[in-house]
N, C-alpha and C. Protein backbone atom coordinates (compact mmCIF):
# COMPACT_ATOMS: atom_id res chain seq x y z
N UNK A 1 2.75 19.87 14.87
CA UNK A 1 3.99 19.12 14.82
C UNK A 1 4.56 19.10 13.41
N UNK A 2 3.69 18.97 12.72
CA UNK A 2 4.30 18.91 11.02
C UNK A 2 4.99 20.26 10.80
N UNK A 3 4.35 21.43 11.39
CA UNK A 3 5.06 22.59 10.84
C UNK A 3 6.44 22.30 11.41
N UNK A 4 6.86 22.17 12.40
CA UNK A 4 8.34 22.10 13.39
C UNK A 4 9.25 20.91 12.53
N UNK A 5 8.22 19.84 12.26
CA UNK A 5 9.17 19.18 11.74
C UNK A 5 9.58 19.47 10.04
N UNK A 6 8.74 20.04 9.57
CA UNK A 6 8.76 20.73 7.85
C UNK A 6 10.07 21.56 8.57
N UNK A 7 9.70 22.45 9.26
CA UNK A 7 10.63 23.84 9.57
C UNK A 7 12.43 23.09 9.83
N UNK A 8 11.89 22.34 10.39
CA UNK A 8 13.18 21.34 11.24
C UNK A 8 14.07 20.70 9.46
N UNK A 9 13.03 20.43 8.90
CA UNK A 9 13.80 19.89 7.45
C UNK A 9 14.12 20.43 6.31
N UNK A 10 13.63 21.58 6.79
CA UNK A 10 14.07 22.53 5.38
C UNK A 10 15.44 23.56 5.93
N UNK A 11 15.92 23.17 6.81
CA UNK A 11 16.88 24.26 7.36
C UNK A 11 16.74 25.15 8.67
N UNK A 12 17.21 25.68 9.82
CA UNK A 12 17.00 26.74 10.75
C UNK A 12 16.36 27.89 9.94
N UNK A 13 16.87 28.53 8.80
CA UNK A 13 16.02 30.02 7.75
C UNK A 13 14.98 29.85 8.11
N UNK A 14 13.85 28.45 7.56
CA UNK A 14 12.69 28.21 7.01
C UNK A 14 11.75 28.41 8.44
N UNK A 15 12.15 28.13 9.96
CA UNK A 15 11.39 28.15 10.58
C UNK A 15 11.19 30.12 11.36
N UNK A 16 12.28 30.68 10.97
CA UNK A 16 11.96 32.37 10.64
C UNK A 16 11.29 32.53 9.82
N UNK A 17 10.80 32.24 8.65
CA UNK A 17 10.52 32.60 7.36
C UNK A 17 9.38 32.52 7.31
N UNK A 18 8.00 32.68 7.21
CA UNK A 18 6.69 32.57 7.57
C UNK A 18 6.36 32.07 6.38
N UNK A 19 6.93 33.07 5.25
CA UNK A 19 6.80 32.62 3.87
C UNK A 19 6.99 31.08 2.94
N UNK A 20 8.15 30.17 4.02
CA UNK A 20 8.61 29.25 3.52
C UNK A 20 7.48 27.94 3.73
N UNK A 21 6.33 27.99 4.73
CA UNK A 21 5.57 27.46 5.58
C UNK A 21 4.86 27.25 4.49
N UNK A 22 3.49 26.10 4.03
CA UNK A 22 3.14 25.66 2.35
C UNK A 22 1.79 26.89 3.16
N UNK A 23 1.23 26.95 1.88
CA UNK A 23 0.10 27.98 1.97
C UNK A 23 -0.96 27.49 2.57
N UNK A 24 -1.28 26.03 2.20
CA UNK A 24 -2.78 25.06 2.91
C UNK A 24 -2.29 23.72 3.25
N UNK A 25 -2.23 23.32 4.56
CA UNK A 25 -2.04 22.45 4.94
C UNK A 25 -3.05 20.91 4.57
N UNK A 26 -2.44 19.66 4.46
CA UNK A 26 -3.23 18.43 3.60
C UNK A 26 -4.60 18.66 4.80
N UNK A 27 -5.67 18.03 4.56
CA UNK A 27 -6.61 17.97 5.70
C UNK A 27 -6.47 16.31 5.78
N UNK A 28 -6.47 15.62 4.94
CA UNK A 28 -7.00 14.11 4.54
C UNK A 28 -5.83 13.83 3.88
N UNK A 29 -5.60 12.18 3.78
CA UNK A 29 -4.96 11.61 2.90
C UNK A 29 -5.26 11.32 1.57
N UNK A 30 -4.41 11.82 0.32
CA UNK A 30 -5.23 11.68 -0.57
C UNK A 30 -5.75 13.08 -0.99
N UNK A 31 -6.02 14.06 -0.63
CA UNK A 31 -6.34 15.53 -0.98
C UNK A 31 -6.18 16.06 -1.96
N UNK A 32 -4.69 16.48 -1.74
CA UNK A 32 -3.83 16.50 -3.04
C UNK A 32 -3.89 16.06 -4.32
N UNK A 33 -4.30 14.57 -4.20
CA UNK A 33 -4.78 13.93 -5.40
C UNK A 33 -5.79 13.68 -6.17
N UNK A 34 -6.62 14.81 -5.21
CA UNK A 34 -7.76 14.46 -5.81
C UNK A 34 -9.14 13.55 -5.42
N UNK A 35 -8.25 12.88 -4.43
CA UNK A 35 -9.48 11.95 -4.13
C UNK A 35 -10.33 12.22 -2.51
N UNK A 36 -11.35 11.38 -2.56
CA UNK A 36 -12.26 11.96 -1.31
C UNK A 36 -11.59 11.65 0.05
N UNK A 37 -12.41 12.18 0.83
CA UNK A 37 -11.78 12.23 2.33
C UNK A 37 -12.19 10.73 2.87
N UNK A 38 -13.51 10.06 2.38
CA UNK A 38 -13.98 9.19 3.29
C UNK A 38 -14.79 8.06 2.21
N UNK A 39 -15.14 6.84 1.94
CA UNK A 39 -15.76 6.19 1.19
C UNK A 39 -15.12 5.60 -0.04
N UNK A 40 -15.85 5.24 -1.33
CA UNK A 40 -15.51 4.40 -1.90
C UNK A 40 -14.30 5.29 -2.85
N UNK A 41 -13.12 5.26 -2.94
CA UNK A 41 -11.96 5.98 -3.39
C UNK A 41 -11.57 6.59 -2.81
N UNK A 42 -11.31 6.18 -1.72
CA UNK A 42 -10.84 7.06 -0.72
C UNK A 42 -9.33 6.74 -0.37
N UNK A 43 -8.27 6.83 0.24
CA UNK A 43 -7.19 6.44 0.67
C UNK A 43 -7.37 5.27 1.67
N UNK A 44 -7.26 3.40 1.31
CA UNK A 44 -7.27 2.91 2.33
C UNK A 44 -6.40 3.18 3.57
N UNK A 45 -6.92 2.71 4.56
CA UNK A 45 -5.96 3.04 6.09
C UNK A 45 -4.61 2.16 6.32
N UNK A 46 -4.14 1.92 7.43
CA UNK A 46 -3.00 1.33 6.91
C UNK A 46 -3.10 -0.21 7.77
N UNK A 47 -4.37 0.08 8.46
CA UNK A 47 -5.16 -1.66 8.93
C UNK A 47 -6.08 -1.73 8.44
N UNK A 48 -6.28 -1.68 7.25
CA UNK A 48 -7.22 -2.47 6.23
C UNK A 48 -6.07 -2.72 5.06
N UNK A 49 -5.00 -2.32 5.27
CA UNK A 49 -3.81 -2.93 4.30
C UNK A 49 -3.44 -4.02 4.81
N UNK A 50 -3.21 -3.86 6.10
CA UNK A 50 -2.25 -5.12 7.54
C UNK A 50 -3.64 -5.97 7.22
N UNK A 51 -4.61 -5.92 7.58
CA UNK A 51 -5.49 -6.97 8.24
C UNK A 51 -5.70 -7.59 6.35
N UNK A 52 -5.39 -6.59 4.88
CA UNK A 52 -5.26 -7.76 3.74
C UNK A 52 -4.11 -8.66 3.73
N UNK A 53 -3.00 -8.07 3.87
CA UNK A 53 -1.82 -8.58 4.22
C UNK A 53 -2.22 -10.03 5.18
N UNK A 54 -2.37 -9.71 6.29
CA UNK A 54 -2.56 -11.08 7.39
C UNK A 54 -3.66 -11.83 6.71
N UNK A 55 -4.51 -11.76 5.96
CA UNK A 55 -5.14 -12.96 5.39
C UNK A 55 -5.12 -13.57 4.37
N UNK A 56 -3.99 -12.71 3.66
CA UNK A 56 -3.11 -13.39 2.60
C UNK A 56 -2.25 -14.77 2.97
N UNK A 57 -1.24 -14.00 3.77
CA UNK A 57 -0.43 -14.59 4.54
C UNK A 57 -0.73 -16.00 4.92
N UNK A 58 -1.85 -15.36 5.85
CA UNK A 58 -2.80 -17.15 6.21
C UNK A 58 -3.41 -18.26 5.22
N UNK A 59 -3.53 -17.36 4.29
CA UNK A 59 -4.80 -18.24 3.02
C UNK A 59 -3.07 -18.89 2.49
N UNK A 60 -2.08 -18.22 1.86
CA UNK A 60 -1.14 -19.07 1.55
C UNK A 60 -0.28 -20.14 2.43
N UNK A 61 -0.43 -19.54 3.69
CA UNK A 61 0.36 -21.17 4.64
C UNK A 61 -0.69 -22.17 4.57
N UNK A 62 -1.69 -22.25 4.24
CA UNK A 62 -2.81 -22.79 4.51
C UNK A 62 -2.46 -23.86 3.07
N UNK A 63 -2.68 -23.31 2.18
CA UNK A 63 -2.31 -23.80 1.27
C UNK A 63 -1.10 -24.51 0.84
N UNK A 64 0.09 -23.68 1.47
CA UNK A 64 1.46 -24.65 1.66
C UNK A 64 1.08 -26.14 1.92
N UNK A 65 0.52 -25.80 3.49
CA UNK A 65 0.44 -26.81 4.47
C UNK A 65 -0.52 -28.06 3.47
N UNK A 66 -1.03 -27.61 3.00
CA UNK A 66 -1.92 -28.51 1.64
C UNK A 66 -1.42 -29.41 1.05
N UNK A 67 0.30 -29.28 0.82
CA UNK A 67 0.76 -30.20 0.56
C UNK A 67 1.89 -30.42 1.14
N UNK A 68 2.39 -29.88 2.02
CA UNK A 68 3.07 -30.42 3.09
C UNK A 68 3.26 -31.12 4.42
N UNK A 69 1.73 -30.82 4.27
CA UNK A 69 1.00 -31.87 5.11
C UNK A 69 1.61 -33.67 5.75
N UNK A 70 1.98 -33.54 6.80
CA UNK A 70 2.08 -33.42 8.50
C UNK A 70 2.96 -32.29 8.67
N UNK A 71 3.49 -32.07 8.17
CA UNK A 71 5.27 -31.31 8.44
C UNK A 71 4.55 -29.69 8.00
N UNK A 72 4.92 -28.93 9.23
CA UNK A 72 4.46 -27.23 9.03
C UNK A 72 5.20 -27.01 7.16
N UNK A 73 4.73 -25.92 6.61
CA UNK A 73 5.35 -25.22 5.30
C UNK A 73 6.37 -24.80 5.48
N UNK A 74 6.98 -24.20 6.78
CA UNK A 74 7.75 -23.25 6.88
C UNK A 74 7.83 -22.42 5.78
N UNK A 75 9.06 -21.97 4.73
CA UNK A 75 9.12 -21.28 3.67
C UNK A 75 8.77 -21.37 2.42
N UNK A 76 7.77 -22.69 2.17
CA UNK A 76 6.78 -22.88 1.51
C UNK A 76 6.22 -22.25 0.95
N UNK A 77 5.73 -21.18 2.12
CA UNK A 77 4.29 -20.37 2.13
C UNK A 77 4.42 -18.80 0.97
N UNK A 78 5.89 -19.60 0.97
CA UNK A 78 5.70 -17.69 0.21
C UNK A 78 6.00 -17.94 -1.41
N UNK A 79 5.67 -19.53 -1.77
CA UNK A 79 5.45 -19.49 -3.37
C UNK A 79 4.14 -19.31 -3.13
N UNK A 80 3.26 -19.89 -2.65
CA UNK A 80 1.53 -19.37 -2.91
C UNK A 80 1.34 -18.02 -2.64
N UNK A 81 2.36 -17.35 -1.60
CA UNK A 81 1.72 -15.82 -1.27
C UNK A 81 2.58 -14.97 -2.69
N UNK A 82 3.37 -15.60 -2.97
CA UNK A 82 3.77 -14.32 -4.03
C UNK A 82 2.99 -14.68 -5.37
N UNK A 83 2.35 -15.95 -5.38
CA UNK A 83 1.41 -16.38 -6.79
C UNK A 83 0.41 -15.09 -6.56
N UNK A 84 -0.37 -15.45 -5.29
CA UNK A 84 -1.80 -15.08 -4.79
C UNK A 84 -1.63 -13.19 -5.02
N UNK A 85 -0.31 -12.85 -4.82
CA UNK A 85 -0.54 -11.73 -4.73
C UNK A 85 0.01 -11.01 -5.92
N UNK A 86 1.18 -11.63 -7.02
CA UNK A 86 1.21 -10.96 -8.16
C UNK A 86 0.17 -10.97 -8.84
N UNK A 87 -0.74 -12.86 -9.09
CA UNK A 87 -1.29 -12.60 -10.52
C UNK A 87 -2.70 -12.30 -10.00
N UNK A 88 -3.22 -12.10 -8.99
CA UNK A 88 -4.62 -11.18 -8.26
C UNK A 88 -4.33 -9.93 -8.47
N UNK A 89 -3.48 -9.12 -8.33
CA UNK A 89 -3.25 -8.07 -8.00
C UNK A 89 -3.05 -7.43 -9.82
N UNK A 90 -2.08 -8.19 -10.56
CA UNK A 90 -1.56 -7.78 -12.19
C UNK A 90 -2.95 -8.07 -12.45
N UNK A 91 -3.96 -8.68 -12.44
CA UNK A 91 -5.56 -9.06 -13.38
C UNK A 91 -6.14 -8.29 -12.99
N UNK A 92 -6.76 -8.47 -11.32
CA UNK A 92 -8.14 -7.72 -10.85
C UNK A 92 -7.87 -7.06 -10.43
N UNK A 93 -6.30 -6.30 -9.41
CA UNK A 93 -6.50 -5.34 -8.98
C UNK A 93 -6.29 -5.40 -7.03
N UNK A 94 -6.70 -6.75 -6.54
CA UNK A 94 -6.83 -6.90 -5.30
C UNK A 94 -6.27 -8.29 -5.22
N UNK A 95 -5.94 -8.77 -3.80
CA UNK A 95 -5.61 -9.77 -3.62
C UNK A 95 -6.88 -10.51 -2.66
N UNK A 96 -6.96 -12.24 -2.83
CA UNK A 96 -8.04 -12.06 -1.78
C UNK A 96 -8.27 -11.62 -0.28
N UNK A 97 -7.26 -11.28 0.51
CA UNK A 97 -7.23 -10.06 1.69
C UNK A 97 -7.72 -8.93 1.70
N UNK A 98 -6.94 -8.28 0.47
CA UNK A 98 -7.85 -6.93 -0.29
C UNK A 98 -9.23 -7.42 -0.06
N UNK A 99 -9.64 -7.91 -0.90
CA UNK A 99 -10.83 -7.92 -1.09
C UNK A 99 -11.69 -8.25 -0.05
N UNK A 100 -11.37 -8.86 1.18
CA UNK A 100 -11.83 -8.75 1.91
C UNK A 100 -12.13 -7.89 2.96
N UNK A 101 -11.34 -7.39 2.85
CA UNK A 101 -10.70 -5.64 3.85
C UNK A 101 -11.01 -5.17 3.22
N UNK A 102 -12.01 -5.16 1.59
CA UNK A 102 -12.68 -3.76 0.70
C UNK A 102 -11.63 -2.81 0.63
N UNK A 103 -10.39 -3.65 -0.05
CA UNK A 103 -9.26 -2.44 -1.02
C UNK A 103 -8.62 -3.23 -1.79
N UNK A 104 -8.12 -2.25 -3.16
CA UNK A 104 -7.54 -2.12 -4.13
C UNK A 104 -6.73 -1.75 -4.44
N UNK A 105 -5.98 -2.36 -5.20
CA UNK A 105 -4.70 -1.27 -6.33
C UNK A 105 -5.01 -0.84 -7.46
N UNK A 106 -4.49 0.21 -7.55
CA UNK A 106 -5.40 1.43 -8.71
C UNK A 106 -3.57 1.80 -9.38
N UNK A 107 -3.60 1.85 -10.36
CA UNK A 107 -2.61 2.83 -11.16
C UNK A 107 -2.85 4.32 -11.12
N UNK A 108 -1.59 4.84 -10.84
CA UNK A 108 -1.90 6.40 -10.82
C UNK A 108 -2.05 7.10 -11.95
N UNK A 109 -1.69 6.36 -13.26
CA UNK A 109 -1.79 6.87 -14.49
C UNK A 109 -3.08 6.43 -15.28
N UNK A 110 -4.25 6.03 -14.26
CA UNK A 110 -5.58 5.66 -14.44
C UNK A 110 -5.55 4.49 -15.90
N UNK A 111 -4.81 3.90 -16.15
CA UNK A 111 -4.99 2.34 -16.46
C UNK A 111 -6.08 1.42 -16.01
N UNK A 112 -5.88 0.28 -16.71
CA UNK A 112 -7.40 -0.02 -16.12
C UNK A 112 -6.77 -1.58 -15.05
N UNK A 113 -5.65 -2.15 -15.82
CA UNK A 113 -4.83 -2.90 -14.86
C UNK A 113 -3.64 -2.59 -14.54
N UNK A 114 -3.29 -3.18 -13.22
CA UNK A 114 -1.83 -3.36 -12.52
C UNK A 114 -0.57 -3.40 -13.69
N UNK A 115 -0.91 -4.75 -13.91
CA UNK A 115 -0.19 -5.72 -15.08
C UNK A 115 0.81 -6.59 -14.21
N UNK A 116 1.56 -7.26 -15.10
CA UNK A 116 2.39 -8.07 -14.40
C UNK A 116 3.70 -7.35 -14.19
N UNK A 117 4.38 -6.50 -14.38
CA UNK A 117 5.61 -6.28 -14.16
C UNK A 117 5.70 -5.10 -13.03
N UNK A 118 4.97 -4.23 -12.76
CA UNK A 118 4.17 -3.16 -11.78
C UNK A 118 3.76 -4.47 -10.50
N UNK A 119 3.07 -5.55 -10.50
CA UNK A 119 2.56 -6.47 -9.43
C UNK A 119 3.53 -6.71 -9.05
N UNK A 120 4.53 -7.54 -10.23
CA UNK A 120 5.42 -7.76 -9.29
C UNK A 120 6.35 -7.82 -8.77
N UNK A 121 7.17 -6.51 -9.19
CA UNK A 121 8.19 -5.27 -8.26
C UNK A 121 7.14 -4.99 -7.06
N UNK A 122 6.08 -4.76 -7.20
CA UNK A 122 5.00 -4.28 -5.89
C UNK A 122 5.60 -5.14 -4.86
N UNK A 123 5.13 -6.53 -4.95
CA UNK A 123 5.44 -8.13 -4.16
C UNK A 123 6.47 -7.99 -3.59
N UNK A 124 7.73 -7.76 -4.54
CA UNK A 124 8.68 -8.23 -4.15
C UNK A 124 8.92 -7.11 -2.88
N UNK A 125 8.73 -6.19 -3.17
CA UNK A 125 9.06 -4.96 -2.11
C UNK A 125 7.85 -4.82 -0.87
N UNK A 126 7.03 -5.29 -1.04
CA UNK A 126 6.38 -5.49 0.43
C UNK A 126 6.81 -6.69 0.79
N UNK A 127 7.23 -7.88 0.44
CA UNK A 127 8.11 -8.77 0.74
C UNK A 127 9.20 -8.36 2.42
N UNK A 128 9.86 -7.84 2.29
CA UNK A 128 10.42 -6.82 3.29
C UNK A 128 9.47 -5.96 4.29
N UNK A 129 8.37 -5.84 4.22
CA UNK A 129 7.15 -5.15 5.01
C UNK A 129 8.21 -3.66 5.26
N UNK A 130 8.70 -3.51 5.20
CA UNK A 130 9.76 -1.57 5.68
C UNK A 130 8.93 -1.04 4.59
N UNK A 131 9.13 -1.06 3.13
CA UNK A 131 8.26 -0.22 2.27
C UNK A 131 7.24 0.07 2.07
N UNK A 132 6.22 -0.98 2.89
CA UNK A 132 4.59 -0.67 2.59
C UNK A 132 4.62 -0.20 3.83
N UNK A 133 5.21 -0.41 5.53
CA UNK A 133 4.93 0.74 5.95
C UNK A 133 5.42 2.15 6.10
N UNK A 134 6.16 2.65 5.74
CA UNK A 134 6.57 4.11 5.37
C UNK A 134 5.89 4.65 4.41
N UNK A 135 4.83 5.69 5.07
CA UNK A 135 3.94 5.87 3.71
C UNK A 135 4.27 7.39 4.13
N UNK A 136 3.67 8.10 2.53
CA UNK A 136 3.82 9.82 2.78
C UNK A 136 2.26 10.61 3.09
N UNK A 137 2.73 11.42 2.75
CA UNK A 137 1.67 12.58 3.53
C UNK A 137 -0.39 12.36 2.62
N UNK A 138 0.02 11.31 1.39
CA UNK A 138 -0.70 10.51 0.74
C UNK A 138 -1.75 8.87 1.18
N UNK A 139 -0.68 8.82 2.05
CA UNK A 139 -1.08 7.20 2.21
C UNK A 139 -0.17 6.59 1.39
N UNK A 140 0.92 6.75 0.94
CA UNK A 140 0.99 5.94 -0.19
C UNK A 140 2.66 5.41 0.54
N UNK A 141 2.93 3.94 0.07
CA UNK A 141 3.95 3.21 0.61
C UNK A 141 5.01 3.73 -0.12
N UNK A 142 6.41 2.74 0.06
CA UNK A 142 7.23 3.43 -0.65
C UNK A 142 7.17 2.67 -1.78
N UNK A 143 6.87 1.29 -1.71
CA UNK A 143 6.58 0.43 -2.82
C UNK A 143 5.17 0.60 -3.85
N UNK A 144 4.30 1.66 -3.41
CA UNK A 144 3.07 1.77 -4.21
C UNK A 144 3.94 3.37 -5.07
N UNK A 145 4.74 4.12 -4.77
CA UNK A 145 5.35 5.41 -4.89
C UNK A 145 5.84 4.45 -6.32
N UNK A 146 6.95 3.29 -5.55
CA UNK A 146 8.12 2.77 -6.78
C UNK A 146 7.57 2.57 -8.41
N UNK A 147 6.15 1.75 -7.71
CA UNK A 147 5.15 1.23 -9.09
C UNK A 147 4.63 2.35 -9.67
N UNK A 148 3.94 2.93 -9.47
CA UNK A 148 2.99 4.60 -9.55
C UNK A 148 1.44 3.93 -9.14
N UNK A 149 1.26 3.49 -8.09
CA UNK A 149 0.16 2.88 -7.76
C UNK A 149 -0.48 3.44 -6.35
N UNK A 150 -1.60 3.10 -5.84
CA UNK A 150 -2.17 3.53 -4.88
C UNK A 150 -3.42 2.50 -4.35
N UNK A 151 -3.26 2.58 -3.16
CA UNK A 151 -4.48 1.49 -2.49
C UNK A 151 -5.60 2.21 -2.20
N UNK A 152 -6.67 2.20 -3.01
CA UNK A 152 -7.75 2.91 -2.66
C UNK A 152 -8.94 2.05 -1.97
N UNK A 153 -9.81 2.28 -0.84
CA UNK A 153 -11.11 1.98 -0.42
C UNK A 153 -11.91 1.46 -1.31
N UNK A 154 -12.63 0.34 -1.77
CA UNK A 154 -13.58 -0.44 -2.70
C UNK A 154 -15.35 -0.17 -2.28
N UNK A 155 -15.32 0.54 -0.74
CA UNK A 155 -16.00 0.67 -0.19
C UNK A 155 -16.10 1.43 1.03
């Protein structure tokens, strides 16, 4: 299917053209870059991103509700989720979801932190959930692309 649709996007020529077709197709996500097919640096999946995501999510209404208590947070919840997830993410690297789902954010320019201004353009753009899921032939979102970052396996 990828060839038809490569062929389909490069023009009607390209799918005559045998030549235009890439020489080795990706096997794995992540290939390209270098990194392994399976284990610790590996390309996380994109439900061990969702399932950090959803226990973010929860750990900050939770916390809303902490002090909003009788009355739900409603839009509360997303000063603790954007705390929890810039300044976790700009220090260590993970948020506590990440870390529970065993993944990380890694800089692609092998840095050793996020930092704060990379976290949190990250935030704000998974904020919208459309950019973290549209990922490329990498794994990689459109918001991990924007930062130069990547979610790798911890385990």
């Amino acid at each position: 299917m990828s060839r038809w649709i490569g062929s389909w996007l490069s023009g009607p020529r390209a799918a005559l053209d045998p030549a235009a077709a890439p020489a080795t197709e990706q096997r794995w996500r992540g290939e390209r870059l270098g990194l392994p097919e399976t284990g610790p640096g590996s390309v996380a999946t994109l439900g061990s991103r969702a399932l950090g995501l959803v226990i973010d999510v929860v750990l900050a209404a939770l916390i809303a509700w902490a002090f909003t208590a009788p009355e739900p947070p409603r839009n509360w919840s997303l000063v603790p989720w954007l705390l929890i997830t810039v300044v976790t993410v700009a220090v260590f690297g993970f948020t506590p979801g990440m870390g529970a789902a065993g993944i990380r954010v890694v800089r692609m320019d092998g840095a050793v932190m996020v930092g704060l201004p990379r976290a949190l353009l990250r935030a704000v753009l998974v904020f919208p959930i459309i950019p973290a899921v549209i990922t490329n032939a990498d794994g990689r979102g459109l918001h991990d692309r924007a930062v130069g970052t990547i979610v790798l396996r911890m385990r």
